[in-house]
Protein backbone atom coordinates (compact mmCIF):
# COMPACT_ATOMS: atom_id res chain seq x y z
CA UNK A 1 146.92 155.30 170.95
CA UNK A 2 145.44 159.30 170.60
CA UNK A 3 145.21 158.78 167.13
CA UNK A 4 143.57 155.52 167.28
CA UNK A 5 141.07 157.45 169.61
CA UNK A 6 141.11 160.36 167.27
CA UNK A 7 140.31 158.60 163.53
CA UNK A 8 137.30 156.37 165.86
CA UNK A 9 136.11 159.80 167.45
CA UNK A 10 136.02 161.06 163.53
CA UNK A 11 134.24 158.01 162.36
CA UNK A 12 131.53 157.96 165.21
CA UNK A 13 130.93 160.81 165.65
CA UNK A 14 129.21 161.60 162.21
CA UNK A 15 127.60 158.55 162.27
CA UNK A 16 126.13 159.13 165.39
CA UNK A 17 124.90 162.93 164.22
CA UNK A 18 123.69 161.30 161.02
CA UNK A 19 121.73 158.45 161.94
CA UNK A 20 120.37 160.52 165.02
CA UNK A 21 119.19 163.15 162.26
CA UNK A 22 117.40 160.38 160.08
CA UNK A 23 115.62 158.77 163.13
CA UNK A 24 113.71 162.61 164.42
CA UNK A 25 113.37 163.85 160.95
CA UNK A 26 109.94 164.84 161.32
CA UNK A 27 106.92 163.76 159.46
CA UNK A 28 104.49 165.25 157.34
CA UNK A 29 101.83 164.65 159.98
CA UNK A 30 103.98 166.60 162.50
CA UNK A 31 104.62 169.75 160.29
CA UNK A 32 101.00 169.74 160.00
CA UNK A 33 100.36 169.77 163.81
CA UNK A 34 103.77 172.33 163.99
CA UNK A 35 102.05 174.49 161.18
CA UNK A 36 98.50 174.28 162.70
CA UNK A 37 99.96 175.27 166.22
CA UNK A 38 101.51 178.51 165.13
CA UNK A 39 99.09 179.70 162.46
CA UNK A 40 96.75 182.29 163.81
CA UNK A 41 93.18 182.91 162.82
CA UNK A 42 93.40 184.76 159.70
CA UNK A 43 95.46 181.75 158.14
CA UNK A 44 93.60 179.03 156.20
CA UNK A 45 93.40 175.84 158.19
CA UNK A 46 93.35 173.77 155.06
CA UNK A 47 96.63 174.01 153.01
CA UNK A 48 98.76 171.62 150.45
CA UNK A 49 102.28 171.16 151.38
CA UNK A 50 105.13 170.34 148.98
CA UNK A 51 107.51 167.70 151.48
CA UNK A 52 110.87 167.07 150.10
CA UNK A 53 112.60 164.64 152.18
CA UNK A 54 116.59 164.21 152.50
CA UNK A 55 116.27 161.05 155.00
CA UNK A 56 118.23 163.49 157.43
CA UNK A 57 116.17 166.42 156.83
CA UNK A 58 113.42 167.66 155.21
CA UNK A 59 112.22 170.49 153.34
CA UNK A 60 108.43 171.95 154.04
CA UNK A 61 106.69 174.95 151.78
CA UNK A 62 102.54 175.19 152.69
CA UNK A 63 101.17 176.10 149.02
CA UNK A 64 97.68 177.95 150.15
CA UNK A 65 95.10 179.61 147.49
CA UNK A 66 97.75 178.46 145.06
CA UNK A 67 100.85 180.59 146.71
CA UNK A 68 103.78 179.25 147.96
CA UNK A 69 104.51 180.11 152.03
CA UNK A 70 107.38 180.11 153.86
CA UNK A 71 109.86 177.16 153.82
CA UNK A 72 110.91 175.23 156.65
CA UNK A 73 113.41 172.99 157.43
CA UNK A 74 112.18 169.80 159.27
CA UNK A 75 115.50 168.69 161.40
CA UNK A 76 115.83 166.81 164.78
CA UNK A 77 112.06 167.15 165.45
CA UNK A 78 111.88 170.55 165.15
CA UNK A 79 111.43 173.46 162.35
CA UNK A 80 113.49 176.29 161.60
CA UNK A 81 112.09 178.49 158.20
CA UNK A 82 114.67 179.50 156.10
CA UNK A 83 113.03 182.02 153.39
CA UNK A 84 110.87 184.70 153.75
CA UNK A 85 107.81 183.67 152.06
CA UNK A 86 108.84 184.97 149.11
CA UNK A 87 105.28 183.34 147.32
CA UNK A 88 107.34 181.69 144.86
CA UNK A 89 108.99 178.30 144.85
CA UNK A 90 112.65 177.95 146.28
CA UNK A 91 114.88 178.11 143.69
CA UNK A 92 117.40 175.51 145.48
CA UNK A 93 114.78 172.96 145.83
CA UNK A 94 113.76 172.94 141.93
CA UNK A 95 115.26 169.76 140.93
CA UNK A 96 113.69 168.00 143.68
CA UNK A 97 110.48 169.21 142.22
């Protein structure tokens, strides 16, 4: 009977993380409104932004004046950047490119 519980626990479980991640990834529209939020005055209130999407999480670099800004995760409705703005594209997101 634990085991049962055990192998449904490590079924569920996943599933549960995973389809909770694809239902909040968040939208273009909503890094927008994240980016808009937290960008002072200086920044440019116009940018592109390069939006690679995973289903369960997706991948956000503003491109402004033709540089490339920090990258951001997009992941259960919220935004964590992961590089440093290093003004060039990631290279782990090339082949989605």
């Amino acid at each position: 009977m634990k085991r049962r519980i055990k192998i449904v626990l490590l079924i569920f479980i996943p599933l549960f993380v995973g389809g909770m991640a694809f239902l909040t990834n968040p939208s273009p529209t909503e890094y927008h409104q994240y980016m808009k939020q937290s960008a002072g005055e200086d920044k440019p209130t116009e940018f592109q932004v390069e939006h690679v999407n995973f289903y369960m999480f997706s991948a956000y670099t503003p491109i402004a004046y033709g540089e490339y800004g920090i990258t951001h995760i997009g992941v259960f409705g919220r935004f964590f950047p992961i590089s440093d703005g290093q003004f060039d594209y990631p290279v782990w997101l090339e082949p989605f490119h």
